[in-house]
Protein backbone atom coordinates (compact mmCIF):
# COMPACT_ATOMS: atom_id res chain seq x y z
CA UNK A 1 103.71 38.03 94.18
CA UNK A 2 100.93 40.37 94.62
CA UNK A 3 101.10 44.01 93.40
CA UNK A 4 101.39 46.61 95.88
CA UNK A 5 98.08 48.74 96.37
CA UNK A 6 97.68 51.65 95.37
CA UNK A 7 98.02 54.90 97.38
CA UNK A 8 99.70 52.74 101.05
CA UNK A 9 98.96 54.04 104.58
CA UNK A 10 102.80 55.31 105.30
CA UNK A 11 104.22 55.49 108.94
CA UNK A 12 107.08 56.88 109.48
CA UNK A 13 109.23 55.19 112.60
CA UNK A 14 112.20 56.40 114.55
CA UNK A 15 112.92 53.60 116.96
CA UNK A 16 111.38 55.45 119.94
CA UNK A 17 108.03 54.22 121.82
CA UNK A 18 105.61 56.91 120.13
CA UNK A 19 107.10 55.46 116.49
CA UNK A 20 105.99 51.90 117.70
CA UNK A 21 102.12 53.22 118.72
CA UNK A 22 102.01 54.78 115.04
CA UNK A 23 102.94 51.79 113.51
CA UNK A 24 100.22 49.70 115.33
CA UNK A 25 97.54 52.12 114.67
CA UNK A 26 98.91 52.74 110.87
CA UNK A 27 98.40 48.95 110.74
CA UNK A 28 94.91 49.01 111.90
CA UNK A 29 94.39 51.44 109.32
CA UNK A 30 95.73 49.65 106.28
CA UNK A 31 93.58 46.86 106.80
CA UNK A 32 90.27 49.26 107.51
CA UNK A 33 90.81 50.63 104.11
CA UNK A 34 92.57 47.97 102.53
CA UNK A 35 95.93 49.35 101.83
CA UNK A 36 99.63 48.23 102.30
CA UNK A 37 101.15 49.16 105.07
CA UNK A 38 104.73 51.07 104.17
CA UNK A 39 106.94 51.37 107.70
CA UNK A 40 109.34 53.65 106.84
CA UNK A 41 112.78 54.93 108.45
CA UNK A 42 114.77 57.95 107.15
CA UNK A 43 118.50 57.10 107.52
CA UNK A 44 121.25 60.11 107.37
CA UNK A 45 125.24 59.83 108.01
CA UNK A 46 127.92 62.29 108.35
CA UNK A 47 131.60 61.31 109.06
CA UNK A 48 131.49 64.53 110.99
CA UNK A 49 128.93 62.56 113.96
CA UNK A 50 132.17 60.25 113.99
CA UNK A 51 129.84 57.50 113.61
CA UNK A 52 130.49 54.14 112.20
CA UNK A 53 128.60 54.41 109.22
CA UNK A 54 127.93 50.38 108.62
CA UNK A 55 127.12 50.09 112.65
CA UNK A 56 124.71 53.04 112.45
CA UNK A 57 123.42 51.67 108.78
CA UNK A 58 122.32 48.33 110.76
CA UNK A 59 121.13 50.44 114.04
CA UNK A 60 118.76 51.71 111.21
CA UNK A 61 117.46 48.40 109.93
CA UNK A 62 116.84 47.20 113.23
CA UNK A 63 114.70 50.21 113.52
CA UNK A 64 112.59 48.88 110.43
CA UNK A 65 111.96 45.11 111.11
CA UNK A 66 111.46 46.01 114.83
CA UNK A 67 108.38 48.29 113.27
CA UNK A 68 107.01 45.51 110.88
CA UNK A 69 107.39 42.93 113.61
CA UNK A 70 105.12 45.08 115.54
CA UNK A 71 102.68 45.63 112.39
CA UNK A 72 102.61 41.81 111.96
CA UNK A 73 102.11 40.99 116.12
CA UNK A 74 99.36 43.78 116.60
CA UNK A 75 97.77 43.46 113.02
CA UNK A 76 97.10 40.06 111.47
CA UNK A 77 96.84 40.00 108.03
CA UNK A 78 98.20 43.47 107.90
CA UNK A 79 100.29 43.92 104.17
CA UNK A 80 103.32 45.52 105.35
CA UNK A 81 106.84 46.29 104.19
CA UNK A 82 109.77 47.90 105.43
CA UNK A 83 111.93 50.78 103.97
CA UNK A 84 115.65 52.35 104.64
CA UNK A 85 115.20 55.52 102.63
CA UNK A 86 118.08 57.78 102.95
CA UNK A 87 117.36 61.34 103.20
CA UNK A 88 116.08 63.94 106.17
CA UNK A 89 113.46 62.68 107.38
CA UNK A 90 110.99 65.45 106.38
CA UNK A 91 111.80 65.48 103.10
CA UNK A 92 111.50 61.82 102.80
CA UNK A 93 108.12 61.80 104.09
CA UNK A 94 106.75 65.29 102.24
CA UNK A 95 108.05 63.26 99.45
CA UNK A 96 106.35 59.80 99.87
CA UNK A 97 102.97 61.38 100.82
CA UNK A 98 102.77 62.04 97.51
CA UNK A 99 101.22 59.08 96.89
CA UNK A 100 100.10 57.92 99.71
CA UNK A 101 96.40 57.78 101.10
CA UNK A 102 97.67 58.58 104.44
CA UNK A 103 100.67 59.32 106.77
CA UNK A 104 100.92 58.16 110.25
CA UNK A 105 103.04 59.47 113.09
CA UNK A 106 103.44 59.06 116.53
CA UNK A 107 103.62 62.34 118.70
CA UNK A 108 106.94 61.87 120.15
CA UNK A 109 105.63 63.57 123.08
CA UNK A 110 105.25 66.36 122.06
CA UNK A 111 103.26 67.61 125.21
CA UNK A 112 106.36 67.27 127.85
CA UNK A 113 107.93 70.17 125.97
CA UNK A 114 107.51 74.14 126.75
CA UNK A 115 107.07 74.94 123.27
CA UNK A 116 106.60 73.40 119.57
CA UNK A 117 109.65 73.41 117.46
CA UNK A 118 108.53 74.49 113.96
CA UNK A 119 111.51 72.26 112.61
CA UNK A 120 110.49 68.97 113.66
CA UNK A 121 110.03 66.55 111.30
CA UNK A 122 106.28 65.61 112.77
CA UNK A 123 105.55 69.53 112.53
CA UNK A 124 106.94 70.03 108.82
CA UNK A 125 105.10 66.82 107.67
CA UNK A 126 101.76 68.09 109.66
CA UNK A 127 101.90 71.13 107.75
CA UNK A 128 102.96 70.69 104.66
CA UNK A 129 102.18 67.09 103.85
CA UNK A 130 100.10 66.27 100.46
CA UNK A 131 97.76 63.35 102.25
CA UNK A 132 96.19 63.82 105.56
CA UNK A 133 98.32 63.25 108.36
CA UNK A 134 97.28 60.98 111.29
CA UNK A 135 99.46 61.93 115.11
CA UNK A 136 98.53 58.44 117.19
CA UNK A 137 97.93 59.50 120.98
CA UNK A 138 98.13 56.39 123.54
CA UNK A 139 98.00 52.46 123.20
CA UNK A 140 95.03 52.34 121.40
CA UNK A 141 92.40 54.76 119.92
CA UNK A 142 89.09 55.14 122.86
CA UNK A 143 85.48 54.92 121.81
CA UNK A 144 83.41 57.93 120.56
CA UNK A 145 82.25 60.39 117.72
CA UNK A 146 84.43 61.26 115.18
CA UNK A 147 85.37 64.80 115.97
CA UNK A 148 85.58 67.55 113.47
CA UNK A 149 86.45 71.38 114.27
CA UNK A 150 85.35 74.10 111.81
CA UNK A 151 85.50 77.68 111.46
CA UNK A 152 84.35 78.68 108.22
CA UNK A 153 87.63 78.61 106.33
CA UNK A 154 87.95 76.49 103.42
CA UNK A 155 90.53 74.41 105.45
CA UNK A 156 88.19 73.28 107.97
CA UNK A 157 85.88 72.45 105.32
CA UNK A 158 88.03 70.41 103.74
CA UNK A 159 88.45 68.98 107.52
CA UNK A 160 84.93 68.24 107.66
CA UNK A 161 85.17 65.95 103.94
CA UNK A 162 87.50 64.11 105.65
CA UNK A 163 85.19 63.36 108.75
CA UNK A 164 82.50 62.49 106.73
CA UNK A 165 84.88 59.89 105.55
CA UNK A 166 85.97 58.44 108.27
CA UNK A 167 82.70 58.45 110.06
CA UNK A 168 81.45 56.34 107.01
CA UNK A 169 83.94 53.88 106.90
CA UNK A 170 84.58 53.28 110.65
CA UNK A 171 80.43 53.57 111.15
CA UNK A 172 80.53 56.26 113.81
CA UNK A 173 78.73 59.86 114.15
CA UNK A 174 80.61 62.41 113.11
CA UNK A 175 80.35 65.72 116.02
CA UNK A 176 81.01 68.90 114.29
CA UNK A 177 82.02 71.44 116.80
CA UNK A 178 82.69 75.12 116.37
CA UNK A 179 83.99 77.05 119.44
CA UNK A 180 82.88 80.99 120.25
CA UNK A 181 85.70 82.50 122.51
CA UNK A 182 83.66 85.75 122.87
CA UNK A 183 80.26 85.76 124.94
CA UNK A 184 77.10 87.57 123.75
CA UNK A 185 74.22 86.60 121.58
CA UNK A 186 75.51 88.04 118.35
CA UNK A 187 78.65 85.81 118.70
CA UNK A 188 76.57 83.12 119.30
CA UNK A 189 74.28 83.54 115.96
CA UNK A 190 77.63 83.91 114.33
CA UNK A 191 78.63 80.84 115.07
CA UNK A 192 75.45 78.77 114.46
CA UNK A 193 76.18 80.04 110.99
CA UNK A 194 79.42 78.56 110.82
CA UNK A 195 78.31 75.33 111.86
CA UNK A 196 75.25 75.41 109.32
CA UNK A 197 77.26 77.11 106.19
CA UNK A 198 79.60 74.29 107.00
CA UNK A 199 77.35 71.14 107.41
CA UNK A 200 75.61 72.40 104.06
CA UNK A 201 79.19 72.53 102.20
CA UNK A 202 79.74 68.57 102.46
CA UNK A 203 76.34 67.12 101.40
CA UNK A 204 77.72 63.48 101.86
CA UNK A 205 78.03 64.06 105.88
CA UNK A 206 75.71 61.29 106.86
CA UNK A 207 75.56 60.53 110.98
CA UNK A 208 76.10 63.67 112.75
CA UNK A 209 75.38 66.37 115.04
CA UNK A 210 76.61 69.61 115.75
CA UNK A 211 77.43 71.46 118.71
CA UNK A 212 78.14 74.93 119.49
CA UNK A 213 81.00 75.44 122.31
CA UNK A 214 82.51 78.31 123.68
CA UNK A 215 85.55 79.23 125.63
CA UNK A 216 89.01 79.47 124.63
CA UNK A 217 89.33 77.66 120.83
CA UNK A 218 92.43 75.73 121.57
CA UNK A 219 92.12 74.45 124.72
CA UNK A 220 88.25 73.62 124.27
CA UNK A 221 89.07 71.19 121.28
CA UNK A 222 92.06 69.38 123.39
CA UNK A 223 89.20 69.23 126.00
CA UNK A 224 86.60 67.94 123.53
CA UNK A 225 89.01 65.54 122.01
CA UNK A 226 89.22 63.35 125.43
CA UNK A 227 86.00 61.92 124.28
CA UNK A 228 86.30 61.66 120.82
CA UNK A 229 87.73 58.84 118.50
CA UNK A 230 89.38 61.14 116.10
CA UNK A 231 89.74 64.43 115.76
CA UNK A 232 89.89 66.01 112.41
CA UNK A 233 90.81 69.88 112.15
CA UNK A 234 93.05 71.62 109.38
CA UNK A 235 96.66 73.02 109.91
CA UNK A 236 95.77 76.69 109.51
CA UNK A 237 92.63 77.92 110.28
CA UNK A 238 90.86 81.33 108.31
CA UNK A 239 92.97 83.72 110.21
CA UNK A 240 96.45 81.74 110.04
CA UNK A 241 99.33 82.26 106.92
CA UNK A 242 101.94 80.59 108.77
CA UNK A 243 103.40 76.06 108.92
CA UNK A 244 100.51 75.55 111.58
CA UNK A 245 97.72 77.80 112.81
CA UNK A 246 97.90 78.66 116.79
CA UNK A 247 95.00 76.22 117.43
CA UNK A 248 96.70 73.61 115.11
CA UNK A 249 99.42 73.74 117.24
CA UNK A 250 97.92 73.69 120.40
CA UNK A 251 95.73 70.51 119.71
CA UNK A 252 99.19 68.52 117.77
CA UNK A 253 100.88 69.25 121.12
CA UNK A 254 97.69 67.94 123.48
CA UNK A 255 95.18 66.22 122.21
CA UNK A 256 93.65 63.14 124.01
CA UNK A 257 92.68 61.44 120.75
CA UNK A 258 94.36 60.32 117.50
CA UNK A 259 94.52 63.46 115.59
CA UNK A 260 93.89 63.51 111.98
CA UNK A 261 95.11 66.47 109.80
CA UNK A 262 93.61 67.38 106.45
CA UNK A 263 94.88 67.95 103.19
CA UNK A 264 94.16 67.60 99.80
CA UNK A 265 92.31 69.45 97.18
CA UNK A 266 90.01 72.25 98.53
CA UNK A 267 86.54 72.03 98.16
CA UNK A 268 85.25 74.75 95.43
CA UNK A 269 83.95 77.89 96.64
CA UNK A 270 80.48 78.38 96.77
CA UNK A 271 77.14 80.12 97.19
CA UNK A 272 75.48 78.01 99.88
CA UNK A 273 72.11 79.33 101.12
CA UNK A 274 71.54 79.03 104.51
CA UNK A 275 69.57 75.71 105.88
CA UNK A 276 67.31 75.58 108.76
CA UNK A 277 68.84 76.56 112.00
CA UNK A 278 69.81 73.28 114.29
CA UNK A 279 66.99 73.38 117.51
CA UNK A 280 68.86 74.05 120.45
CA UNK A 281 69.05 70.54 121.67
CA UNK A 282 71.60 69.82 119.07
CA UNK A 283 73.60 72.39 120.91
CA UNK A 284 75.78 72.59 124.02
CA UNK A 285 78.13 75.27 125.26
């Protein structure tokens, strides 16, 4: 029997529609980078739900081979297993993304709701996860430029690695977008520097542009993502000290694309001298 690869593309599945997307775009993953594919299902009993424990213990499993069924049908060749883990769900995860190269979700539709509960298990994993964190939006992921939102902190940065990554492996630009929501020429100039401080930070970006936007942040990215691939961002941005930044939270509850969220080890702070300006045909607003 084969070993299991190291570091397994994780998706986490709850039985519901959204779960089942995740799983077939987690599978589609695993084989793009060569990973196992780990469906996972966080099971939790009290006698106090006056639940059958052994019927909701099999409810559960169903729940598991209904997701690698789905894996295996969507995916050939697709290494996948399936896991009952007991445990909150959250916790399970947190914990497993340990060691994983990357978590997948499904966004539970998150948009149909007024507001963004901070104690969801797809927010808590978002945010505090220890591998990037991948929110599948639709059947299948459209055409387009990997998308990749910065704004100088080192999180978006680090955002901006992980688009370089991805645009190498899948063969796609990468579009790396910072958004001005104040008008004027010196906000402007501000911005160009953002984009150039942060294309110079990640010398391994290959195919890529960048473009300068402007309007309100969050609702310009959800805009920008309906013709992207991926988009990439951070959880917190340079002004934000709480789970999710207010533009984090925005684009996890409406994003068009698959949504990937970065984390990992931050890139090292540096002295970066600024490169030639991009000519204005690089740049839209």
């Amino acid at each position: 029997m084969p070993k299991p690869s190291p570091s397994p593309v994780v998706v986490g599945v709850n039985g519901t529609s959204a779960g089942l997307a995740a799983v077939r775009l987690a599978a589609r993953e695993a084989v793009s980078r060569d990973r196992d594919l780990r469906t996972v299902h966080a099971f939790t009993w009290s006698p106090r739900l006056d639940q059958n424990y052994d019927r909701a213990r099999r409810a559960a499993t169903r729940i598991v081979d209904a997701a690698v069924a789905t894996a295996q049908r969507s995916t050939p060749g697709v290494r996948v297993t399936g896991q009952l883990v007991d445990g909150l769900a959250d916790r399970v995860l947190l914990r497993l993304s340990r060691a994983a190269e990357l978590v997948v979700l499904g966004d539970d539709d998150l948009a149909t709701l007024p507001w963004l509960p901070s104690g969801s298990v797809l927010v808590q994993t978002v945010a505090r996860s220890w591998c990037p964190v991948l929110v599948a939006r639709g059947p299948r992921p459209q055409a387009g430029p990997i998308l990749a939102a910065v704004d100088g902190s080192q999180c978006s940065l680090l955002a901006l690695r992980l688009a370089a990554a991805e645009g190498a492996r899948r063969n796609v630009p990468v579009l790396v977008v910072h958004v001005v929501d104040q008008p004027g020429l010196r906000a402007e100039e501000q911005g160009l520097d953002v984009l150039e401080r942060a294309v110079a930070a990640v010398p391994d970006l290959g195919d890529h542009r960048v473009r300068l936007l402007s309007g309100s942040v969050a609702p310009t990215l959800v805009r920008a993502s309906t013709r992207a691939r991926v988009t990439v961002l951070g959880p917190r941005g340079s002004h934000d000290a709480g789970l999710l930044g207010s533009v984090a939270r925005t684009v996890l509850r409406r994003a068009a694309s698959p949504t990937l969220f970065a984390h990992g080890r931050a890139l090292p702070q540096q002295r970066i001298a600024a490169p030639a300006r991009p000519s204005s045909t690089a740049l839209a607003r």
